[in-house]
Protein backbone atom coordinates (compact mmCIF):
# COMPACT_ATOMS: atom_id res chain seq x y z
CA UNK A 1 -147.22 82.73 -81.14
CA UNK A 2 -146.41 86.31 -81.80
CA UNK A 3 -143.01 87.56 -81.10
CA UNK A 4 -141.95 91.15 -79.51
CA UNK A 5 -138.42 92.94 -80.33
CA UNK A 6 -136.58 94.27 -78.25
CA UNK A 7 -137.82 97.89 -79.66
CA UNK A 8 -141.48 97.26 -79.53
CA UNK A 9 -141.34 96.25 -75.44
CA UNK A 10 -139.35 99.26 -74.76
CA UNK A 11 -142.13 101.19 -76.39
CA UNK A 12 -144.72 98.89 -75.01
CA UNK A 13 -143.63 99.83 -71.38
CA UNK A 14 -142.99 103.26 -72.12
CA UNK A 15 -146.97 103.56 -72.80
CA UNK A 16 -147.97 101.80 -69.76
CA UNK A 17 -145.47 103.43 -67.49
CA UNK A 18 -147.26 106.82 -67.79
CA UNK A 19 -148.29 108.27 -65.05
CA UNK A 20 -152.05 108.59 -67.33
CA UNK A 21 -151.81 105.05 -68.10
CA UNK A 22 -153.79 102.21 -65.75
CA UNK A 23 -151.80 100.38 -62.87
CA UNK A 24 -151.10 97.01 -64.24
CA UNK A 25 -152.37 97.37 -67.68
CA UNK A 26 -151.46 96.58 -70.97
CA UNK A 27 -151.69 97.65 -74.63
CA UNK A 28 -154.53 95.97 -76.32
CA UNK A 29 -154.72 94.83 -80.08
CA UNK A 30 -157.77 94.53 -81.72
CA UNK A 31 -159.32 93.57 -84.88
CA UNK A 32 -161.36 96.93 -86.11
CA UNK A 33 -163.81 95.69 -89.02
CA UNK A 34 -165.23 98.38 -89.93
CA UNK A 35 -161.88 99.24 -91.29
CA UNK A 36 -160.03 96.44 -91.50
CA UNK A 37 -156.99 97.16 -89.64
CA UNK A 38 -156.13 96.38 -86.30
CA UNK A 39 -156.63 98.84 -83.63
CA UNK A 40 -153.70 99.49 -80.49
CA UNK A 41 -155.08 101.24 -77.18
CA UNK A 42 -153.87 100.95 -73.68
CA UNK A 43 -156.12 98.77 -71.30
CA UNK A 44 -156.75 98.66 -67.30
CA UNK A 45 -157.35 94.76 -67.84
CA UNK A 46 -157.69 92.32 -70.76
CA UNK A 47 -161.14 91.43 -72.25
CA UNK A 48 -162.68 88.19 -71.35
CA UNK A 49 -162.10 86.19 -74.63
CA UNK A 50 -158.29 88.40 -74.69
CA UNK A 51 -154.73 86.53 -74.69
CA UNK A 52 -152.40 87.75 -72.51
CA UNK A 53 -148.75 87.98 -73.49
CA UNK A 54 -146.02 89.50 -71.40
CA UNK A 55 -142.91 90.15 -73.12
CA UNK A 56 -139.91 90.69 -70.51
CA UNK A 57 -142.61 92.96 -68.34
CA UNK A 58 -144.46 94.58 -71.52
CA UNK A 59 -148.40 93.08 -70.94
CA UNK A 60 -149.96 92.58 -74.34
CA UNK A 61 -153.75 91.97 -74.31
CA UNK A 62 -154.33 90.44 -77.89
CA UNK A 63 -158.42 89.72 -78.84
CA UNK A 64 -159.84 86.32 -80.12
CA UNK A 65 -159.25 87.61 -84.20
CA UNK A 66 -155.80 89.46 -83.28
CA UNK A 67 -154.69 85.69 -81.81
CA UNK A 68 -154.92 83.71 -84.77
CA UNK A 69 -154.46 86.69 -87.10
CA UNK A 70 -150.66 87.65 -85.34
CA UNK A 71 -149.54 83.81 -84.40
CA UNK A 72 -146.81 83.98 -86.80
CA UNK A 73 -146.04 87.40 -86.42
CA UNK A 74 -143.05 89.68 -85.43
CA UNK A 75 -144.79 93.08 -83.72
CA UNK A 76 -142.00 95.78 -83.65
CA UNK A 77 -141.89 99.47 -83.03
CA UNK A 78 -139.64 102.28 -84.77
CA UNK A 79 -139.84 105.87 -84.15
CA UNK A 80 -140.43 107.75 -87.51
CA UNK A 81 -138.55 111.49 -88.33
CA UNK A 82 -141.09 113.48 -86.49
CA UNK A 83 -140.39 111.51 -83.29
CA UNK A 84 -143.86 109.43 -83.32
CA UNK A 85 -143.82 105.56 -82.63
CA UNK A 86 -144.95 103.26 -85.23
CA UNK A 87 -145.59 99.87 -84.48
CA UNK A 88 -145.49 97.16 -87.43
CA UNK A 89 -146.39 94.06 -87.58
CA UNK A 90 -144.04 91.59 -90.25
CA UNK A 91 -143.25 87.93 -90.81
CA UNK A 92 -141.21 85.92 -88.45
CA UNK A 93 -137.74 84.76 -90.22
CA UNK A 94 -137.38 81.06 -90.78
């Protein structure tokens, strides 16, 4: 099962505490194939096939592909120099 830092649920409920962002919603990962990255957008309510994670209050809506894809993932979040978030996905330690 995918794992959340500390870091990455701060950031996590810092996007859906906006005043902009949907009551009771979540941040969404997706699989984007046309690229072949995964995609991160904030979402009113998880898709039908979607697992839902919460992490200490941060909602995660993760898609069908994103599920298998992340299960032995670490998703965290670090602010670069120019003040953006990044989020990164890495392995979990053993």
């Amino acid at each position: 099962m995918l794992t959340v830092t500390e870091n990455a649920v701060t950031e996590i409920r810092n996007l859906t505490d906006q005043p902009q962002a949907p009551e009771g919603g979540g941040v969404r990962i997706a699989t984007d194939p046309t690229v072949g990255n995964l995609t991160l957008s904030l979402a009113a309510m998880p898709a039908e096939d979607d697992t839902v994670l919460d992490a200490d209050g941060a909602r995660l809506f993760l898609d069908s592909s994103t599920t298998t894809l992340l299960d032995d993932k670490t998703l965290d979040a670090v602010t670069d120099p120019s003040g953006q978030v990044q989020f990164a996905v890495a392995e979990q330690p053993t």
